[in-house]
C-alpha atoms as a PDB file:
ATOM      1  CA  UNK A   1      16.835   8.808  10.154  1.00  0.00           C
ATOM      2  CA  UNK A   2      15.566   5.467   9.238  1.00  0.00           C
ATOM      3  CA  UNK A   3      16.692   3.069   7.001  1.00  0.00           C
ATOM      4  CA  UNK A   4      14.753   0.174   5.400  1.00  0.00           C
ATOM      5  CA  UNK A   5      16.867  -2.902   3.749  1.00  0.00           C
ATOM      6  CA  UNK A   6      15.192  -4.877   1.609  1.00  0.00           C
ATOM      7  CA  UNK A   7      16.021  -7.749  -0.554  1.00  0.00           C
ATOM      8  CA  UNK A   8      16.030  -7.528  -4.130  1.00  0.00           C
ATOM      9  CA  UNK A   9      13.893 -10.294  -5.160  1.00  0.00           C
ATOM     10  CA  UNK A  10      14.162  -9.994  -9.030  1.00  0.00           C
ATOM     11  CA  UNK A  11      16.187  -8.027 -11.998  1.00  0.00           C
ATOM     12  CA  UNK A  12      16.254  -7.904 -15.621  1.00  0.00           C
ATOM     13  CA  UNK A  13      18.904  -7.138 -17.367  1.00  0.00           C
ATOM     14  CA  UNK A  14      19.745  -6.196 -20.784  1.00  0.00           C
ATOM     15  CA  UNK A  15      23.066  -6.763 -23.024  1.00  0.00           C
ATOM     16  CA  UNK A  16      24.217  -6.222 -26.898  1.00  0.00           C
ATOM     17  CA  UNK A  17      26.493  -6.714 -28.731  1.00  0.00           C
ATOM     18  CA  UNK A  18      27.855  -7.704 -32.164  1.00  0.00           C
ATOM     19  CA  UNK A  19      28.810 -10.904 -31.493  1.00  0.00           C
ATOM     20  CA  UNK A  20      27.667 -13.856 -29.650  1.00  0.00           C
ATOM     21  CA  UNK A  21      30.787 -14.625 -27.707  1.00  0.00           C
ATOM     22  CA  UNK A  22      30.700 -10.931 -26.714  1.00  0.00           C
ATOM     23  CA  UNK A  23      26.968 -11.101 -24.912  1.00  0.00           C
ATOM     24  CA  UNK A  24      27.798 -14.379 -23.172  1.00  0.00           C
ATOM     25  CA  UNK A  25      30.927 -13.050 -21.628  1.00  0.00           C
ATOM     26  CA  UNK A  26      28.797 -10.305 -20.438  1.00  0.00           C
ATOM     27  CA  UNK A  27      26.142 -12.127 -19.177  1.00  0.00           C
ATOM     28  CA  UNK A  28      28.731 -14.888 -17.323  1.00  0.00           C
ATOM     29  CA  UNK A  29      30.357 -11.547 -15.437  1.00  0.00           C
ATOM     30  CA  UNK A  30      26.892 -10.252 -14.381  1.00  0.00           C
ATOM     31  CA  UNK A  31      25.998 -14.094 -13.042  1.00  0.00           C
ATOM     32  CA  UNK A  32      28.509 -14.283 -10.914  1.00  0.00           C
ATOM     33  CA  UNK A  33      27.918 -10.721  -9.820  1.00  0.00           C
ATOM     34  CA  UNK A  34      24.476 -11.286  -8.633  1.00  0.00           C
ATOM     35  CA  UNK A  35      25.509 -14.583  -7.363  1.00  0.00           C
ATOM     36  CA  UNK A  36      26.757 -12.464  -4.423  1.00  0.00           C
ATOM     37  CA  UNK A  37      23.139 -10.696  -4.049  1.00  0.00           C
ATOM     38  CA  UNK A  38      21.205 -14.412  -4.058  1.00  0.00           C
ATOM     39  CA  UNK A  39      20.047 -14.186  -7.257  1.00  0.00           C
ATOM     40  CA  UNK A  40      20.122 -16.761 -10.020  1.00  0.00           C
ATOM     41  CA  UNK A  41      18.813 -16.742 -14.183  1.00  0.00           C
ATOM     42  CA  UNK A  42      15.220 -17.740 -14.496  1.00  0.00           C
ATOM     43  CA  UNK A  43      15.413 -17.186 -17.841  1.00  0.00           C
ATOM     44  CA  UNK A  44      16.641 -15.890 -21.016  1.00  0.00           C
ATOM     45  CA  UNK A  45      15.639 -14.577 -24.159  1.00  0.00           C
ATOM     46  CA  UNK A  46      17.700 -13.639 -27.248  1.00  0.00           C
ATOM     47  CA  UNK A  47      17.334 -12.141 -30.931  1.00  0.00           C
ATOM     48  CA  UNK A  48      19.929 -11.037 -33.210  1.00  0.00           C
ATOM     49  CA  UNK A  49      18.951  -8.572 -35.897  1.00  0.00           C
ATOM     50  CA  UNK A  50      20.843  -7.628 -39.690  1.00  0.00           C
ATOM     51  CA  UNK A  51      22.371  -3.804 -39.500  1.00  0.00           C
ATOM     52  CA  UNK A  52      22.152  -1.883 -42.630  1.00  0.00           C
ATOM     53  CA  UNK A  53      25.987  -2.954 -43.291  1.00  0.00           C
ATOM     54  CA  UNK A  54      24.830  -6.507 -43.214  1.00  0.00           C
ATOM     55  CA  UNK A  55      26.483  -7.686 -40.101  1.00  0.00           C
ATOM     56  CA  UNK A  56      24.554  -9.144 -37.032  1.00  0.00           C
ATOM     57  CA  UNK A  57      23.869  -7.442 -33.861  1.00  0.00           C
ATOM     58  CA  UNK A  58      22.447  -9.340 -30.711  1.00  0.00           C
ATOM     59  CA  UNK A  59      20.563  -8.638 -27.997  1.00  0.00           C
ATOM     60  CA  UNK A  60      19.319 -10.634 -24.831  1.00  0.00           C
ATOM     61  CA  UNK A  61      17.247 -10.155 -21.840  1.00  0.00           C
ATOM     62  CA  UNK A  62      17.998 -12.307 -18.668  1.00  0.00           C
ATOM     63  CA  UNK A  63      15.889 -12.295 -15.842  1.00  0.00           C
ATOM     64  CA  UNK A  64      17.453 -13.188 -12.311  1.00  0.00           C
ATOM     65  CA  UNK A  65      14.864 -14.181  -9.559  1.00  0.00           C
ATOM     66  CA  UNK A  66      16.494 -15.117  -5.805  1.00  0.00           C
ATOM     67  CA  UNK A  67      16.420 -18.893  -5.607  1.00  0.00           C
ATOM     68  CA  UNK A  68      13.783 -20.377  -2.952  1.00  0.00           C
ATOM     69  CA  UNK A  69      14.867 -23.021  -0.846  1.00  0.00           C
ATOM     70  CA  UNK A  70      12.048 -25.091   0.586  1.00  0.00           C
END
């Protein structure tokens, strides 16, 4: 049996939710959670978008890289 390890050099990850507060708890948890891993945000992108009921719902994409150290 052989195993191979390899290091996870980026991730995206996606989060919703219907209110603002809610994704940036959500995305503050997963930080720290692939803080552990090496990885850090490269960068972030948002939009919100109007339900049929009227009310907001938000979405955002953050993609974590691992953070070179030259």
């Amino acid at each position: 049996m052989n195993i191979q390890l390899e290091m996870i050099e980026d991730k995206v990850e996606f989060f919703e939710g219907e209110s603002l507060k809610t994704i940036e708890k959500k995305i503050n948890e997963q930080i720290e959670v692939n803080k552990a891993i090496l990885l850090s945000v490269h960068s972030v992108s948002h939009q919100v978008t109007i339900l049929d009921n009227g009310r907001p719902y938000y979405t955002a994409v953050v993609h974590f890289k691992v953070k070179k150290s030259y």
